[in-house]
C-alpha atoms as a PDB file:
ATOM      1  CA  UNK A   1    -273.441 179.662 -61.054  1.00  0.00           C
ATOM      2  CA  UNK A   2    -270.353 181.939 -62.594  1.00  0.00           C
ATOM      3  CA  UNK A   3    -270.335 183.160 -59.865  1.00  0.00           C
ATOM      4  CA  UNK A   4    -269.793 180.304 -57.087  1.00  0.00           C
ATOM      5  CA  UNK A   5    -267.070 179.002 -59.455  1.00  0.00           C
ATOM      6  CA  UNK A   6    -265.239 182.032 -59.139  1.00  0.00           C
ATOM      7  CA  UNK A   7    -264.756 181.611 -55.323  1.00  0.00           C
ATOM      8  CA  UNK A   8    -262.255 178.943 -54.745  1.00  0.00           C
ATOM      9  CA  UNK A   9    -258.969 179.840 -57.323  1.00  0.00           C
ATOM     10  CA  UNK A  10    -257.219 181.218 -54.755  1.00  0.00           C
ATOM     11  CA  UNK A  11    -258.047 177.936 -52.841  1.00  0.00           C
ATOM     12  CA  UNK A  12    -256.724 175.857 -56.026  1.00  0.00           C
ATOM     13  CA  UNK A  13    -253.538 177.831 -56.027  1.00  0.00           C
ATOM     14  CA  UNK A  14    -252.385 177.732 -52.487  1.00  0.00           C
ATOM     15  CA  UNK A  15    -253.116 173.695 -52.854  1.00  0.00           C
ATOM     16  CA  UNK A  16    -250.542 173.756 -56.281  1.00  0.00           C
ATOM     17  CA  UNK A  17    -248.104 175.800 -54.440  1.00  0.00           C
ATOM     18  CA  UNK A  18    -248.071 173.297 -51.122  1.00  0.00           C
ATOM     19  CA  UNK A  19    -247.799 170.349 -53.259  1.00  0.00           C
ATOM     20  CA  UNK A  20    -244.605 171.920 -55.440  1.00  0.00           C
ATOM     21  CA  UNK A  21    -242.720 172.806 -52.412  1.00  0.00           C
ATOM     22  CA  UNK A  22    -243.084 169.283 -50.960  1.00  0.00           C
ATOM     23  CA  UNK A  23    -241.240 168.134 -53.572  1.00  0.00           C
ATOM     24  CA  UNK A  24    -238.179 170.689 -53.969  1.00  0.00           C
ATOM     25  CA  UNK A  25    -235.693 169.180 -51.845  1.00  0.00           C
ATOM     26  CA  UNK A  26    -234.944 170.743 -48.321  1.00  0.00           C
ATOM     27  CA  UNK A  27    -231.630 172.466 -48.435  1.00  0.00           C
ATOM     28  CA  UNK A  28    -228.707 171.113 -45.726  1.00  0.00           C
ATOM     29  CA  UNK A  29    -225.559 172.525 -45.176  1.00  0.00           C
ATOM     30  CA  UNK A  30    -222.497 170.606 -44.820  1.00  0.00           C
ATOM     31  CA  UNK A  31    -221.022 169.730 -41.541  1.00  0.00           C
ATOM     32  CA  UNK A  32    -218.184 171.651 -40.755  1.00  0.00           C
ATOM     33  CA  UNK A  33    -216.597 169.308 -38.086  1.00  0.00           C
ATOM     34  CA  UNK A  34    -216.641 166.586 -41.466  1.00  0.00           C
ATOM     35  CA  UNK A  35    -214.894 168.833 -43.623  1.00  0.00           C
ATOM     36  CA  UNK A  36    -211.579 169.690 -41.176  1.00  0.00           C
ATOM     37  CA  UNK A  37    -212.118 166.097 -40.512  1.00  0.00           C
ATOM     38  CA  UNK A  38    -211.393 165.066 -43.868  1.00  0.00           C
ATOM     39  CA  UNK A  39    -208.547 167.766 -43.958  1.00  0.00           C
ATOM     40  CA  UNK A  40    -206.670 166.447 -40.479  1.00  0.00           C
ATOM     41  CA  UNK A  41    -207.087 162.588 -42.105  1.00  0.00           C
ATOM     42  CA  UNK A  42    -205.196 163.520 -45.306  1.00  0.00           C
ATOM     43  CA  UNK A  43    -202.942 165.195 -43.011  1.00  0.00           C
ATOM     44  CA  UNK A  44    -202.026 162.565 -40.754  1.00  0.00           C
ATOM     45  CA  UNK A  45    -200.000 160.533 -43.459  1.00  0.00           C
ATOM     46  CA  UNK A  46    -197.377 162.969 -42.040  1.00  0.00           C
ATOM     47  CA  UNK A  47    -197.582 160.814 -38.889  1.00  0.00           C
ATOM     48  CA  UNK A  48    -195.044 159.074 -40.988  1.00  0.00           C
ATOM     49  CA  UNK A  49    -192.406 161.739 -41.104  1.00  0.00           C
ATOM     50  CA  UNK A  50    -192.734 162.824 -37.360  1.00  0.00           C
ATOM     51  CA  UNK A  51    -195.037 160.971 -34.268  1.00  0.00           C
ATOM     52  CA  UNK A  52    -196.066 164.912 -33.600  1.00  0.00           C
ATOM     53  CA  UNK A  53    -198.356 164.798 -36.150  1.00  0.00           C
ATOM     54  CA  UNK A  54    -200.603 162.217 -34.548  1.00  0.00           C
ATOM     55  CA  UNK A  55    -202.118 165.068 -33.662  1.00  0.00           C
ATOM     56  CA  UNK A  56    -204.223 164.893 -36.600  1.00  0.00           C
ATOM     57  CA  UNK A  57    -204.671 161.936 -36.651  1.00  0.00           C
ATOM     58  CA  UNK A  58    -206.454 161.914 -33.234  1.00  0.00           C
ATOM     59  CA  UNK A  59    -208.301 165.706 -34.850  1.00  0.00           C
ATOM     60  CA  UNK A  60    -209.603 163.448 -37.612  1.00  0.00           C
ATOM     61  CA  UNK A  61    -210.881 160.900 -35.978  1.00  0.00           C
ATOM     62  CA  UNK A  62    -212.579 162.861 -33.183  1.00  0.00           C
ATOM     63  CA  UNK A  63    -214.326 165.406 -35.738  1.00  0.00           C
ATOM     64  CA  UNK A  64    -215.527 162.488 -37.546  1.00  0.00           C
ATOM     65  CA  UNK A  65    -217.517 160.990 -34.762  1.00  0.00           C
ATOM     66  CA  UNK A  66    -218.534 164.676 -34.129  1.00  0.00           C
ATOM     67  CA  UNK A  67    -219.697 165.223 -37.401  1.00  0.00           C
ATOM     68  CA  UNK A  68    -221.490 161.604 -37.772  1.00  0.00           C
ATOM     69  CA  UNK A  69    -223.258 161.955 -34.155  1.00  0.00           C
ATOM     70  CA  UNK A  70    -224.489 165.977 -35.360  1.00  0.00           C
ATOM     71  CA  UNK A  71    -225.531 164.398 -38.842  1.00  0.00           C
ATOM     72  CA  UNK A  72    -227.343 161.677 -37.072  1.00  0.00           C
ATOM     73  CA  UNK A  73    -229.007 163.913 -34.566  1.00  0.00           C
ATOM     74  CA  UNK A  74    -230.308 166.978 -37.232  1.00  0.00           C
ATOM     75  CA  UNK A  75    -230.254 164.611 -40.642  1.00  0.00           C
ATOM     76  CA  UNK A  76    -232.643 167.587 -42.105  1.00  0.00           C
ATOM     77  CA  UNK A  77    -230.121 170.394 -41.389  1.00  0.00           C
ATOM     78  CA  UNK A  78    -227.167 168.926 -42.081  1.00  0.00           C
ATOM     79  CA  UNK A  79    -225.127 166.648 -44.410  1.00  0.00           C
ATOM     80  CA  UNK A  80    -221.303 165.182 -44.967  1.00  0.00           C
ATOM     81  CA  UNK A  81    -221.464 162.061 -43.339  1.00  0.00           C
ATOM     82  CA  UNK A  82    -219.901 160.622 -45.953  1.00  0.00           C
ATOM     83  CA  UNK A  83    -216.647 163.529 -45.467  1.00  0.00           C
ATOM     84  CA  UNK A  84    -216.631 162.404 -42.368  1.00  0.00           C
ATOM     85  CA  UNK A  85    -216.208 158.722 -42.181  1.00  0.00           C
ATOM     86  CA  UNK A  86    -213.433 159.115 -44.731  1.00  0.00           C
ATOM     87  CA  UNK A  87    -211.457 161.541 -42.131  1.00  0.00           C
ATOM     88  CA  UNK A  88    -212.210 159.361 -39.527  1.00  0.00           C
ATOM     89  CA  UNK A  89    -210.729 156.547 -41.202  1.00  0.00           C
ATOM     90  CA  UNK A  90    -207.568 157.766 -43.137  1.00  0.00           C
ATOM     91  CA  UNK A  91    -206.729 159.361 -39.375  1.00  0.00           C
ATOM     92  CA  UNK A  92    -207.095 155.965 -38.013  1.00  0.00           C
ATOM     93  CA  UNK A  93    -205.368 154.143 -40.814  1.00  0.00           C
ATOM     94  CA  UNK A  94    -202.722 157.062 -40.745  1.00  0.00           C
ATOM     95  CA  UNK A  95    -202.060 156.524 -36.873  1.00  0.00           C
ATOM     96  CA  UNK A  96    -202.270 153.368 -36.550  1.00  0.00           C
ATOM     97  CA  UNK A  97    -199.432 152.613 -39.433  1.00  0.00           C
ATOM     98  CA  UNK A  98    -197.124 155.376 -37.955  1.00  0.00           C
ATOM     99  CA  UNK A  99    -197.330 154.237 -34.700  1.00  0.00           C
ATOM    100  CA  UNK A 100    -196.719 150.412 -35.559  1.00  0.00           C
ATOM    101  CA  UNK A 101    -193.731 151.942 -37.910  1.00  0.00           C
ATOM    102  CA  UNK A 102    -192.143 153.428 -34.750  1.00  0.00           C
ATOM    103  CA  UNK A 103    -192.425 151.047 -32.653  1.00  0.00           C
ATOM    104  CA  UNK A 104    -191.197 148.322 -35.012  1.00  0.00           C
ATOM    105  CA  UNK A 105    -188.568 150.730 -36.199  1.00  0.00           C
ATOM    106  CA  UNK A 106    -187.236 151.248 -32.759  1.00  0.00           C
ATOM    107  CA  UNK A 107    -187.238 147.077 -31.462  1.00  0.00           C
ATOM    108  CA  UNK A 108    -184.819 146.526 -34.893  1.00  0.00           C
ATOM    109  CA  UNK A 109    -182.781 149.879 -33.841  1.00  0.00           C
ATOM    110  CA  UNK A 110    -182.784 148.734 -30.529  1.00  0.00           C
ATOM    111  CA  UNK A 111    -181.875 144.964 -31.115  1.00  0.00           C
ATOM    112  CA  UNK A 112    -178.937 146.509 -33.915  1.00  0.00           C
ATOM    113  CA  UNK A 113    -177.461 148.750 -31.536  1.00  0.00           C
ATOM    114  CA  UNK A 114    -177.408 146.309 -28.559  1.00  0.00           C
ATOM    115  CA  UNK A 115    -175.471 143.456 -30.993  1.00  0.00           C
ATOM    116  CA  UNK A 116    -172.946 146.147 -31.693  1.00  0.00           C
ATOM    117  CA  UNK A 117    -172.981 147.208 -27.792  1.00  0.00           C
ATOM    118  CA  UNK A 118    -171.822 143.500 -26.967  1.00  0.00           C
ATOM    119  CA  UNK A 119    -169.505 143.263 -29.944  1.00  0.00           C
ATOM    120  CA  UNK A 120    -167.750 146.531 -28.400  1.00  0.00           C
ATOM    121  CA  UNK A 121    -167.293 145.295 -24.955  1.00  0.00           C
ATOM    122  CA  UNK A 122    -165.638 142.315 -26.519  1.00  0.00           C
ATOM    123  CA  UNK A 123    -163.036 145.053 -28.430  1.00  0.00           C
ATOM    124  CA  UNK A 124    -162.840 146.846 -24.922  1.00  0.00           C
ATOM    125  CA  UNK A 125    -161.916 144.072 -23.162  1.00  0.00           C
ATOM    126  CA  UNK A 126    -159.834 141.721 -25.570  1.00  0.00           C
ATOM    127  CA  UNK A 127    -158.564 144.211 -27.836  1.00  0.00           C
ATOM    128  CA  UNK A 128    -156.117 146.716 -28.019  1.00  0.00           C
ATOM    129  CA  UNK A 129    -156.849 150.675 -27.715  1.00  0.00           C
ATOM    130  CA  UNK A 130    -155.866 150.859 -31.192  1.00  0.00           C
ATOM    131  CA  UNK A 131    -159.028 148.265 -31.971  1.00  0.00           C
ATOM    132  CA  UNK A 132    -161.461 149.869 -29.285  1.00  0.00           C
ATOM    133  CA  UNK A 133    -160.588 153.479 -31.080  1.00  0.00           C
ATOM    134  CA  UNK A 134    -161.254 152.320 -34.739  1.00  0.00           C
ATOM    135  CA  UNK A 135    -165.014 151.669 -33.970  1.00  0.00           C
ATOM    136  CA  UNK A 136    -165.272 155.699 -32.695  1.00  0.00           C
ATOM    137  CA  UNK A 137    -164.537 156.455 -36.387  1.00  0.00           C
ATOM    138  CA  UNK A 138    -167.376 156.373 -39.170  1.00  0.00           C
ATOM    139  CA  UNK A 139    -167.823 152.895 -41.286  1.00  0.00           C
ATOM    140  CA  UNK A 140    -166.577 155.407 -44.034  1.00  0.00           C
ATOM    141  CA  UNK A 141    -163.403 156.513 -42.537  1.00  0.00           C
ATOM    142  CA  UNK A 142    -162.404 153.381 -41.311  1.00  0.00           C
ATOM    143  CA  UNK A 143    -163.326 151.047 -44.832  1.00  0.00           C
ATOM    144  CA  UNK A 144    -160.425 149.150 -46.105  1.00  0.00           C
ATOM    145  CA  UNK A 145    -158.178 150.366 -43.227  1.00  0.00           C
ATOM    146  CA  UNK A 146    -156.643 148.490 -40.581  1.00  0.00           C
ATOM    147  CA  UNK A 147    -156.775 149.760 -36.663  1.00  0.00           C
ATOM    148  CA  UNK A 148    -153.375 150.332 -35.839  1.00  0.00           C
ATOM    149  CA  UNK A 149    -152.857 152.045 -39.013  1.00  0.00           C
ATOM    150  CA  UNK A 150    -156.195 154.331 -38.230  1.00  0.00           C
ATOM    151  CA  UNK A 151    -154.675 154.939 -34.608  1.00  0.00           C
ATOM    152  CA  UNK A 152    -150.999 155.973 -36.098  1.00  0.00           C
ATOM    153  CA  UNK A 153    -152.579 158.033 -38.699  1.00  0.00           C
ATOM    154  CA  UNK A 154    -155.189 160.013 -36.695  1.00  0.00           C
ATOM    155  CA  UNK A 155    -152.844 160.447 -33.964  1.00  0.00           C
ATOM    156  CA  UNK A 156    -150.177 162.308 -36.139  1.00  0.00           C
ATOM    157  CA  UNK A 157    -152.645 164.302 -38.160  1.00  0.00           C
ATOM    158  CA  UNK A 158    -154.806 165.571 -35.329  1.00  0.00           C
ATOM    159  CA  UNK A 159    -153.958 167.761 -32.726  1.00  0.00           C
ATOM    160  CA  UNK A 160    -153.457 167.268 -29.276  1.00  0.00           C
ATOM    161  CA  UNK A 161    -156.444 168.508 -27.717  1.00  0.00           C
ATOM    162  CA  UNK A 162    -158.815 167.156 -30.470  1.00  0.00           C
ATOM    163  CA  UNK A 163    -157.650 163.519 -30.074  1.00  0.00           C
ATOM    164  CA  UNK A 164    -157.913 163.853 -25.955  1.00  0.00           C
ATOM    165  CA  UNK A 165    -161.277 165.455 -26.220  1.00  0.00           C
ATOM    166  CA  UNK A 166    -162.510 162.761 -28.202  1.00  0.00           C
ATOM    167  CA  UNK A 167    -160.734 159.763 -27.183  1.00  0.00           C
ATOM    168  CA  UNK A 168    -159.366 160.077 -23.891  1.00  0.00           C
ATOM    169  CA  UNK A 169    -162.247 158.306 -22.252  1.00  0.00           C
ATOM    170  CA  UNK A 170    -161.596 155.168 -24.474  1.00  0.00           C
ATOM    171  CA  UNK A 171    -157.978 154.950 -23.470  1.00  0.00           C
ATOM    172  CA  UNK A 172    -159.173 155.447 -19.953  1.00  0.00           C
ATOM    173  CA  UNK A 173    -161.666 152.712 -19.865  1.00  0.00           C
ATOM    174  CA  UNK A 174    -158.587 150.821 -21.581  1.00  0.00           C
ATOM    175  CA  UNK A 175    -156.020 151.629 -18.905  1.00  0.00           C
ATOM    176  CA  UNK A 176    -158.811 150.368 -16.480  1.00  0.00           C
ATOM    177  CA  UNK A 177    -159.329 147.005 -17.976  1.00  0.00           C
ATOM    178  CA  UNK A 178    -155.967 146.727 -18.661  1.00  0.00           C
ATOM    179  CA  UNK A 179    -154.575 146.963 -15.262  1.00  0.00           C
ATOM    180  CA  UNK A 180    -155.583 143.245 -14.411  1.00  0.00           C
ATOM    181  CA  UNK A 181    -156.804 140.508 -15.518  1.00  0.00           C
ATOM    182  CA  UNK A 182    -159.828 140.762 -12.884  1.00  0.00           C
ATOM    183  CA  UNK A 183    -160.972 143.603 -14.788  1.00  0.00           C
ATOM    184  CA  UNK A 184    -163.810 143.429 -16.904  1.00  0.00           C
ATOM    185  CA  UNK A 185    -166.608 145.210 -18.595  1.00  0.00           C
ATOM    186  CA  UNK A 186    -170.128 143.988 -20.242  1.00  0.00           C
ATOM    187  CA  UNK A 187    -172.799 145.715 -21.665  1.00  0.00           C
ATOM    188  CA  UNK A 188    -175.874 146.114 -19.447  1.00  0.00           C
ATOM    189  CA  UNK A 189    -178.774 147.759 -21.746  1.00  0.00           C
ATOM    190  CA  UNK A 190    -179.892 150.429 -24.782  1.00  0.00           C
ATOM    191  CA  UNK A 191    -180.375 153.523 -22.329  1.00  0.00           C
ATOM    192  CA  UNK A 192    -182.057 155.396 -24.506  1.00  0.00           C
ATOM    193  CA  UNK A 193    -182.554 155.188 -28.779  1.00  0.00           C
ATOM    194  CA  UNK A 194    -183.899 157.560 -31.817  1.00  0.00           C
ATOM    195  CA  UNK A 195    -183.487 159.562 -34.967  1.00  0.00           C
ATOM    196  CA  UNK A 196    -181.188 162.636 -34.461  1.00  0.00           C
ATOM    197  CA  UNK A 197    -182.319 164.025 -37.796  1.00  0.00           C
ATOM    198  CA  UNK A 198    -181.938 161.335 -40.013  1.00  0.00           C
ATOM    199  CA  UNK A 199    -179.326 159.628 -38.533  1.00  0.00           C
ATOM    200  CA  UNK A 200    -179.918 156.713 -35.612  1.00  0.00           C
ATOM    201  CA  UNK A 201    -178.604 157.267 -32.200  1.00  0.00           C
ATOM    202  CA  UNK A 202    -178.685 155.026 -29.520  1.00  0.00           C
ATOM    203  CA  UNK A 203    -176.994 155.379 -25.945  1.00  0.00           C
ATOM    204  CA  UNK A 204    -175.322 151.758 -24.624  1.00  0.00           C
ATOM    205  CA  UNK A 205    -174.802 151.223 -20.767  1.00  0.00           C
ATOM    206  CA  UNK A 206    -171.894 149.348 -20.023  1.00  0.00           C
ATOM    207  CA  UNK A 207    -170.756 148.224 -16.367  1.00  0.00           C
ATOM    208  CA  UNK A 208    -167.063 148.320 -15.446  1.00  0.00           C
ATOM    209  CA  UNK A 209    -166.106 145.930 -11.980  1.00  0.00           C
ATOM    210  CA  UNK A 210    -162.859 144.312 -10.822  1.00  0.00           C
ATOM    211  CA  UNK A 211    -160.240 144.886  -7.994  1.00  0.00           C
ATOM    212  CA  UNK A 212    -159.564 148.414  -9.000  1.00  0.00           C
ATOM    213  CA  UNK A 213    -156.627 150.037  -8.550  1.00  0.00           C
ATOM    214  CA  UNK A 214    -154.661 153.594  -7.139  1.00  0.00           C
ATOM    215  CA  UNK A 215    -156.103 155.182 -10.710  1.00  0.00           C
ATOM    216  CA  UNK A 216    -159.808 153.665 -10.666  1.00  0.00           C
ATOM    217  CA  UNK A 217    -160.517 152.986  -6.664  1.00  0.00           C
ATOM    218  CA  UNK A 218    -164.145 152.288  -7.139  1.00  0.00           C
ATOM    219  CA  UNK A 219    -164.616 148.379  -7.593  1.00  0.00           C
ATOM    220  CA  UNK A 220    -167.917 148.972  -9.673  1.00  0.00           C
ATOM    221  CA  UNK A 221    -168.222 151.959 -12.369  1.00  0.00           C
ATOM    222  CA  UNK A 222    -170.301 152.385 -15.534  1.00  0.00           C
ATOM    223  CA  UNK A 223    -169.854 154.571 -18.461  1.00  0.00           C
ATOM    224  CA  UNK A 224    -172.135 155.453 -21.501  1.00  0.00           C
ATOM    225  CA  UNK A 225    -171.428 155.384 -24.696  1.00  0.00           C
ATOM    226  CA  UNK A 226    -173.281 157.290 -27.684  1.00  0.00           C
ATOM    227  CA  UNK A 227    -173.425 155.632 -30.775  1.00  0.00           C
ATOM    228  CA  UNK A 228    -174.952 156.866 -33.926  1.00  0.00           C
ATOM    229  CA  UNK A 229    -176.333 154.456 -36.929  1.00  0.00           C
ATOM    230  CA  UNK A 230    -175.536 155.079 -40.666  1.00  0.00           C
ATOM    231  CA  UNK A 231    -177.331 152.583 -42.996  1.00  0.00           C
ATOM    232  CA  UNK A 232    -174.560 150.641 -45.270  1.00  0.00           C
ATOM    233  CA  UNK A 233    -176.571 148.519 -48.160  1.00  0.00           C
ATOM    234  CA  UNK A 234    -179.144 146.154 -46.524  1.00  0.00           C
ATOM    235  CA  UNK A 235    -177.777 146.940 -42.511  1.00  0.00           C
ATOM    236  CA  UNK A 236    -176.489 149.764 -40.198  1.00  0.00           C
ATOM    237  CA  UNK A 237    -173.608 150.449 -39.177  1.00  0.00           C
ATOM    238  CA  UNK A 238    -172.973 151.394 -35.953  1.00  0.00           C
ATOM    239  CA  UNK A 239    -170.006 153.370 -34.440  1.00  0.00           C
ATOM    240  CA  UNK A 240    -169.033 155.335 -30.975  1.00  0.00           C
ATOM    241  CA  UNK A 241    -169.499 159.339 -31.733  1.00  0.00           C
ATOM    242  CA  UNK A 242    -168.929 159.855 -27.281  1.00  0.00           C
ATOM    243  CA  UNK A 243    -168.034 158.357 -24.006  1.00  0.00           C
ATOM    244  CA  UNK A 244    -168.610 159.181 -20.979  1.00  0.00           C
ATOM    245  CA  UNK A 245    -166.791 157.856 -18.123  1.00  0.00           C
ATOM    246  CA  UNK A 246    -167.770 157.803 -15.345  1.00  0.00           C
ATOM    247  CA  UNK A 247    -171.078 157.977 -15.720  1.00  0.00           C
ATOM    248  CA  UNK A 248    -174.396 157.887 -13.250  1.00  0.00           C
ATOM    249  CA  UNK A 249    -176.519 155.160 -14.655  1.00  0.00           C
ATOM    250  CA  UNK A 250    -180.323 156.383 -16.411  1.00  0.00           C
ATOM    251  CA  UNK A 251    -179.077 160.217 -16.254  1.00  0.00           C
ATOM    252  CA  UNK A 252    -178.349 160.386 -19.996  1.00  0.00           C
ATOM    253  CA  UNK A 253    -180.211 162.602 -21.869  1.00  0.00           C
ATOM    254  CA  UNK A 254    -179.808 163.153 -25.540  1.00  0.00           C
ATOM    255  CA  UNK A 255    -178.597 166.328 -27.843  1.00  0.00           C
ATOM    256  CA  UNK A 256    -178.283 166.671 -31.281  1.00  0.00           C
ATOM    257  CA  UNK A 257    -174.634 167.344 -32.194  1.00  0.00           C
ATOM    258  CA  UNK A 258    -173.194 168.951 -35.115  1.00  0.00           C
ATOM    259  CA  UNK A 259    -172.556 166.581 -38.498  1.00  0.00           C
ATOM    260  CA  UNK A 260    -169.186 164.761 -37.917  1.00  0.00           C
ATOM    261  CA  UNK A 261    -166.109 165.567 -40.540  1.00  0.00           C
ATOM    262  CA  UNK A 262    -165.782 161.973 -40.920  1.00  0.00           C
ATOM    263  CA  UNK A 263    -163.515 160.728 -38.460  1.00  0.00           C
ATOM    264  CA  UNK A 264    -166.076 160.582 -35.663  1.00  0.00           C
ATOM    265  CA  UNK A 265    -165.793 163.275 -34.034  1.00  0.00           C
ATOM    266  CA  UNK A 266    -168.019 166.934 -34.525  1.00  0.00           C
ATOM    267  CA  UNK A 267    -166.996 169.804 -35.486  1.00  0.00           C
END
């Protein structure tokens, strides 16, 4: 009888072992696609800083569905489903905000820069060249001061060539509108808008038509002008950094220009 006993330990043991390995937990390794997931999410907040980055914010969202649909599929292999739904999300949330920043952003840039467009054509056409060069100065340069004494001023302080190259379209568009009464000039639309840096730019079509004369032949003309934004308490402030005239309609194209020396013009 000792010696039947003796026949099944080895029986006994292999039973113990199977039984403690069921219940040690299965390792599973966590998804890579969820981990640069969560990475591109908390990196899409810089969405907010430049549109470029929705890069990843699209990254996150698409590893994150990756990394949920491979979790799904092999739930005993791997794990990080919960690294991925956050990446997924904060890319989403991320995008979404930047992209409804921008565009709101650029309707109230837009809408700003047109009410200054039609303010300007009023100057143009009512006003003196004195008045029409006073908004192609900076809200800085021109606080307190009065146009004609701006116009005096510059023009005595500035040489020749500096004044021409950055005014001489103005007086142009002036000598146009001033040659009759016919003459006239209205804005027509925001050609193009933006950041240049931190400052806002926006580039106002404006149509020139009357009877024309030896100087200006051409009954119809348009010219473009460039203005750039500077924020001024709770609004912007808007003012003419270029002009040019004449000018092929839905041909501009925009370039960053060196940082004015506060008289509107670069240096």
């Amino acid at each position: 009888m000792a010696l039947d006993q003796n026949l099944n330990p080895s029986a006994h043991r292999e039973v113990t072992n199977s039984a403690i390995e069921n219940e040690l937990p299965a390792y599973r390794a966590i998804s890579p696609q969820a981990v640069v997931a969560l990475i591109c999410g908390l990196l899409a907040i810089l969405s907010f800083a430049n549109l470029y980055f929705l890069v990843f914010a699209a990254a996150a969202i698409g590893l994150g569905l990756l990394a949920e649909r491979k979790i799904r599929r092999d739930p005993e292999i791997w794990t990080g489903r919960g690294l991925a739904h956050a990446g997924a999300a904060l890319g989403l949330v991320f995008g979404l905000s930047a992209v409804t920043s921008e565009v709101v952003q650029g309707y109230l840039r837009s809408r700003s820069a047109a009410a200054f467009s039609k303010q300007y054509a009023g100057v143009l056409k009512t006003g003196k060249v004195e008045d029409a060069i006073f908004y192609a100065m900076m809200p800085a340069g021109r606080a307190g001061k009065k146009p004609a004494e701006m116009y005096k001023e510059y023009k005595a302080n500035a040489d020749t060539r500096s004044f021409e190259s950055s005014y001489s379209n103005i007086e142009r568009l002036k000598r146009r509108l001033d040659s009759s009464p016919q003459e006239d000039v209205h804005f027509v639309r925001i050609e193009s808008h933006g950041l240049d840096g931190l400052t806002q730019f926006a580039a106002a079509l404006f149509e020139l038509h009357g009877p024309g004369n030896a100087e200006f032949p051409a009954k119809e003309e348009y010219a473009i002008m460039v203005m750039k934004g500077l924020p001024v308490g709770k609004k912007t402030e808007w003012y003419v950094e270029d002009v040019k005239y004449p000018y092929e309609p839905s041909t501009y194209v925009h370039q960053a220009k060196k940082a004015d020396d506060g008289h509107g013009h670069s240096h």
